[in-house]
Protein backbone atom coordinates (compact mmCIF):
# COMPACT_ATOMS: atom_id res chain seq x y z
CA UNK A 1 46.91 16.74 -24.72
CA UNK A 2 49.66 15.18 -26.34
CA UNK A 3 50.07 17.35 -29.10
CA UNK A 4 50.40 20.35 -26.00
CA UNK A 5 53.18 18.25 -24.27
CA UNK A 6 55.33 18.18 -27.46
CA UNK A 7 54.74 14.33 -28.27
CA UNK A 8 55.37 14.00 -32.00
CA UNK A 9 54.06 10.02 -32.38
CA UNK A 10 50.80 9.31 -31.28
CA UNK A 11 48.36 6.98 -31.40
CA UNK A 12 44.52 7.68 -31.35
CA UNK A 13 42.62 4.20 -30.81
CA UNK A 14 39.15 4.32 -30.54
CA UNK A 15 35.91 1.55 -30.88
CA UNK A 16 34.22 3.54 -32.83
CA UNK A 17 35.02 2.61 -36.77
CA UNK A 18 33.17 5.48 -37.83
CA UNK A 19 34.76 8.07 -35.77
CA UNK A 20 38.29 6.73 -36.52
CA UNK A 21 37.26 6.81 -40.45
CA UNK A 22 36.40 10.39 -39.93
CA UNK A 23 39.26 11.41 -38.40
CA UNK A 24 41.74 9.94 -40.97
CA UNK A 25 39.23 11.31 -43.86
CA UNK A 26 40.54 14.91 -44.92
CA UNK A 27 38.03 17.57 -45.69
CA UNK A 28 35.12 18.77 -43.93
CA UNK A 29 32.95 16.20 -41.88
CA UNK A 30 28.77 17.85 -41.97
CA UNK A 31 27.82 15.41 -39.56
CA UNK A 32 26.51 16.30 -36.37
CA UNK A 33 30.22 15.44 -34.33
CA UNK A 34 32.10 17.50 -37.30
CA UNK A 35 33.20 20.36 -35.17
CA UNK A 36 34.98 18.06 -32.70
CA UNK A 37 35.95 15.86 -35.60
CA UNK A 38 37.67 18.98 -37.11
CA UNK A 39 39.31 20.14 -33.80
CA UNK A 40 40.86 16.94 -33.64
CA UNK A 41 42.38 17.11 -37.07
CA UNK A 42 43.23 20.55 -36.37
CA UNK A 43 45.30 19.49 -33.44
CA UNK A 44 47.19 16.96 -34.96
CA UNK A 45 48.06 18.67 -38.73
CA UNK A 46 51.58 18.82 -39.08
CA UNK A 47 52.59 16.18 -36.67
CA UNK A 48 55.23 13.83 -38.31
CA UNK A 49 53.66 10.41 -36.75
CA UNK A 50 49.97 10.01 -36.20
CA UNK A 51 47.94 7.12 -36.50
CA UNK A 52 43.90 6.53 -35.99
CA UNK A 53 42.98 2.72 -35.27
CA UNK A 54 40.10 1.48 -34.68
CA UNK A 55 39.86 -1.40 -31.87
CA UNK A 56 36.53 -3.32 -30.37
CA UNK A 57 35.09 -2.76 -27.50
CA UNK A 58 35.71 -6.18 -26.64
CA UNK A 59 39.50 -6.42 -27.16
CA UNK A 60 39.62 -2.88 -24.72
CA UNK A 61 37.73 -3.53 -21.86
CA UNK A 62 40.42 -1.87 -19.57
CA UNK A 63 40.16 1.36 -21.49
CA UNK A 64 36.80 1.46 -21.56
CA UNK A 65 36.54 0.85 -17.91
CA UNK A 66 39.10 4.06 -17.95
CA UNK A 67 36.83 6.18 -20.14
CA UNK A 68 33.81 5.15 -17.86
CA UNK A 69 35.48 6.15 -14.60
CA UNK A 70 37.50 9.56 -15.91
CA UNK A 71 33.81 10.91 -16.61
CA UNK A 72 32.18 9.73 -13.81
CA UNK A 73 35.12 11.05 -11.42
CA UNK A 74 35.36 14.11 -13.50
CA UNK A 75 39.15 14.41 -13.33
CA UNK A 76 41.54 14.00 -16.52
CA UNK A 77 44.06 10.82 -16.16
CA UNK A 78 46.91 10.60 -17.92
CA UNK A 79 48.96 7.31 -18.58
CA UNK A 80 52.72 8.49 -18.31
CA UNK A 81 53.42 7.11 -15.14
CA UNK A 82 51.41 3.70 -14.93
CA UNK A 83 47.52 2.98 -14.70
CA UNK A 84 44.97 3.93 -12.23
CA UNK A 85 44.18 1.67 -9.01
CA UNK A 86 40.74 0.76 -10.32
CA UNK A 87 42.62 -0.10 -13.99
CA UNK A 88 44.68 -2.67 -12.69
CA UNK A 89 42.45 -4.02 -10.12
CA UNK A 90 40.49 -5.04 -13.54
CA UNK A 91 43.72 -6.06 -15.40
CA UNK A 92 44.34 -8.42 -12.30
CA UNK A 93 40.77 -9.63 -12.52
CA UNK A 94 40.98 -10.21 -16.37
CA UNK A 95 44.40 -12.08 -16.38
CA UNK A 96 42.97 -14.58 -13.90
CA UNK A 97 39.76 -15.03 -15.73
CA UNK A 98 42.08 -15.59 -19.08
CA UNK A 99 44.12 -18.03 -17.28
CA UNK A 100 40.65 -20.36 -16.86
């Protein structure tokens, strides 16, 4: 979606090592995800700052949480102007539980 809007820097984070390795890997993926692997690569050639990263489920509970409601609601979110009401009723939750 970025790439659409213009955005020339983005970041793809994702907890899946093995995804993120096969989008940074060049050349044709014959697994059984390689046709989205290769639309995502197609969408991205030629931007001037990309970057893949891999991050645990663990350390991204809030996305996940994201990911996990977007599908179940069935309605694209996008981040530009803040987070979701059910997002930061969890970010709320977590910083108190950190603060223990």
């Amino acid at each position: 979606v970025g790439v659409e809007k213009g955005w020339q820097s983005l970041i793809f984070e994702g907890d899946s090592l093995a995804i993120i390795k096969k989008c940074i890997t060049r050349g044709q993926d014959r697994s059984m995800i390689g046709a989205y692997i290769y639309d995502i690569q197609q969408k991205v050639h030629g931007l001037a700052n990309i970057r893949f990263q891999h991050t645990p489920r663990s350390a991204n509970n809030l996305v996940h949480i994201l990911a996990i409601e977007t599908l179940r609601r069935r309605k694209e979110t996008y981040l530009e102007m803040g987070l979701p009401d059910y997002v930061e009723d969890q970010a709320r939750s977590d910083g108190v539980r950190e603060l223990d």
